[in-house]
Protein backbone atom coordinates (compact mmCIF):
# COMPACT_ATOMS: atom_id res chain seq x y z
CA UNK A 1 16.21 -46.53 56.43
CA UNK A 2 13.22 -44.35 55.97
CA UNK A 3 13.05 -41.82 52.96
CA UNK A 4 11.25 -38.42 54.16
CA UNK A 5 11.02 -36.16 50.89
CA UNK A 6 11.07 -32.45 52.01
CA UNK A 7 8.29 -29.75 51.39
CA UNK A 8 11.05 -28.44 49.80
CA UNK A 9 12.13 -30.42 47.34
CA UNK A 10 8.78 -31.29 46.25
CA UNK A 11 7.97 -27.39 45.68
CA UNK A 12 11.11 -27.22 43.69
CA UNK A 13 10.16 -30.28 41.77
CA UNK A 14 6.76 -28.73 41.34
CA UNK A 15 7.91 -25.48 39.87
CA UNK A 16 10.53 -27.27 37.63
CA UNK A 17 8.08 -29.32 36.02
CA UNK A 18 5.54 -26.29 35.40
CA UNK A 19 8.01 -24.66 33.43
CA UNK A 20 8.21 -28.01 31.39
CA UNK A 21 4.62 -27.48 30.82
CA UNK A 22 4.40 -23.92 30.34
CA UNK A 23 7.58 -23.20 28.87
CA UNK A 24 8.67 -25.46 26.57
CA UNK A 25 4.79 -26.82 25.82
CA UNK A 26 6.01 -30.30 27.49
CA UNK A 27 2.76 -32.86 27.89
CA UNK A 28 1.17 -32.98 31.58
CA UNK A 29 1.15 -36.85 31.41
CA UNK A 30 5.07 -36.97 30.09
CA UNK A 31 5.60 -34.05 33.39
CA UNK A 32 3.46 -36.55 35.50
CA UNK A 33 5.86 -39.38 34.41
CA UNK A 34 8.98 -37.28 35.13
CA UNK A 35 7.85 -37.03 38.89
CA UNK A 36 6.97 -40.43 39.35
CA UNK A 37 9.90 -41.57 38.25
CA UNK A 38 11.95 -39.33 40.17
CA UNK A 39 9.76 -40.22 43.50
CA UNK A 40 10.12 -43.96 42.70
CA UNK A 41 14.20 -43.21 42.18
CA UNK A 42 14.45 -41.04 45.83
CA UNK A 43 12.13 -43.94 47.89
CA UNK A 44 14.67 -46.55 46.18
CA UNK A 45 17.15 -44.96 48.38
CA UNK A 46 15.69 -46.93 51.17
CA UNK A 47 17.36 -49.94 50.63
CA UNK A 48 21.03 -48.32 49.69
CA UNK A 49 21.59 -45.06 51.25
CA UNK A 50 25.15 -45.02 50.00
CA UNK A 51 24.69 -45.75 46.35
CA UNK A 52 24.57 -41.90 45.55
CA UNK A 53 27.60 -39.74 44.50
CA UNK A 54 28.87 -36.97 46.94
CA UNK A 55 27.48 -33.69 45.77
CA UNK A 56 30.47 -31.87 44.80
CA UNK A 57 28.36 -28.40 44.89
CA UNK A 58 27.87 -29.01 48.37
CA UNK A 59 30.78 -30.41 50.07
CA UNK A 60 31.45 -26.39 51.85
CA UNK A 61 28.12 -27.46 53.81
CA UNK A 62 29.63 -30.48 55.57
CA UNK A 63 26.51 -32.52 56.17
CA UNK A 64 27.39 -35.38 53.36
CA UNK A 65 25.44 -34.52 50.54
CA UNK A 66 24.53 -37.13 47.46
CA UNK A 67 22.92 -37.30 44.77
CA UNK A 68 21.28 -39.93 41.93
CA UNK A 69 21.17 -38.72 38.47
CA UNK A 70 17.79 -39.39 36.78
CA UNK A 71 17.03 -38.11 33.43
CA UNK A 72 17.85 -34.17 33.85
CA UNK A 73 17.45 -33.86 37.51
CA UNK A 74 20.00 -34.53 40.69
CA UNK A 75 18.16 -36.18 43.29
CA UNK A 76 19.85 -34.39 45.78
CA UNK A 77 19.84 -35.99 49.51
CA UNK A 78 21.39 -36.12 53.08
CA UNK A 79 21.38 -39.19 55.86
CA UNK A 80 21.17 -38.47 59.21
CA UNK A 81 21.06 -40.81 61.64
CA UNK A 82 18.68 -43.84 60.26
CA UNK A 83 17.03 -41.65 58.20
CA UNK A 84 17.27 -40.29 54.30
CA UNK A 85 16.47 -36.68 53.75
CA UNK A 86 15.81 -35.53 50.18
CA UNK A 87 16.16 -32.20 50.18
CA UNK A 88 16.16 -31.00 45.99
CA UNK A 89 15.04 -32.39 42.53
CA UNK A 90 17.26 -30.07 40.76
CA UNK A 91 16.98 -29.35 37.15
CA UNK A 92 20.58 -29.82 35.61
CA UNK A 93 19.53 -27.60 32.77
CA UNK A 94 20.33 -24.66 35.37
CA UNK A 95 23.73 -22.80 36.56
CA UNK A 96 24.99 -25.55 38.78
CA UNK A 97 25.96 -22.74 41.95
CA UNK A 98 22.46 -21.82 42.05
CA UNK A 99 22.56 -25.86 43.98
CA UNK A 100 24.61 -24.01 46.47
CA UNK A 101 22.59 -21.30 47.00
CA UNK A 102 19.51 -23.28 47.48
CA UNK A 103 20.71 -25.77 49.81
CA UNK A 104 22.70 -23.69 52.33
């Protein structure tokens, strides 16, 4: 199966990691790290779709939500058809509804 990572999720990634930086004075090359481990993790998907969780937060939506747990972050993703949407890298460090609200 194919693993398209959404605008989306990358922006969310993206702003997630600049606080890291800015915020709580985290080293661009550790923040660097961080995403490419979390990229590598959501293309891994490729080769088992299913391995992921159900995404308890998001079970009202219907559409079969899972996620991976890497480090702080839910690699949060969808299959449809023969392919694997990832549609959030979400920071666990924040009010787990706001996942909800986010993804609806």
């Amino acid at each position: 199966m194919e693993v398209v990572i959404t605008d989306q999720s990358l922006t969310r990634l993206e702003k997630s990691l600049h606080f890291y930086i800015t915020e709580l004075e985290m080293p661009v090359e550790k923040a660097i790290e961080i995403k490419d481990t979390l990229l590598r993790r959501a293309r891994s998907l490729s080769g088992q779709p299913y391995k992921g969780q159900f995404e308890p937060y998001l079970t009202k939506l219907n559409q079969g939500h899972r996620r991976l747990i890497e480090g702080n972050f839910k690699i949060v993703y969808r299959i449809e058809n023969d392919m694997i949407y990832v549609v959030d890298f979400f920071d666990s460090h924040q009010e787990p509804n706001k996942l909800l609200k986010r993804n609806k």
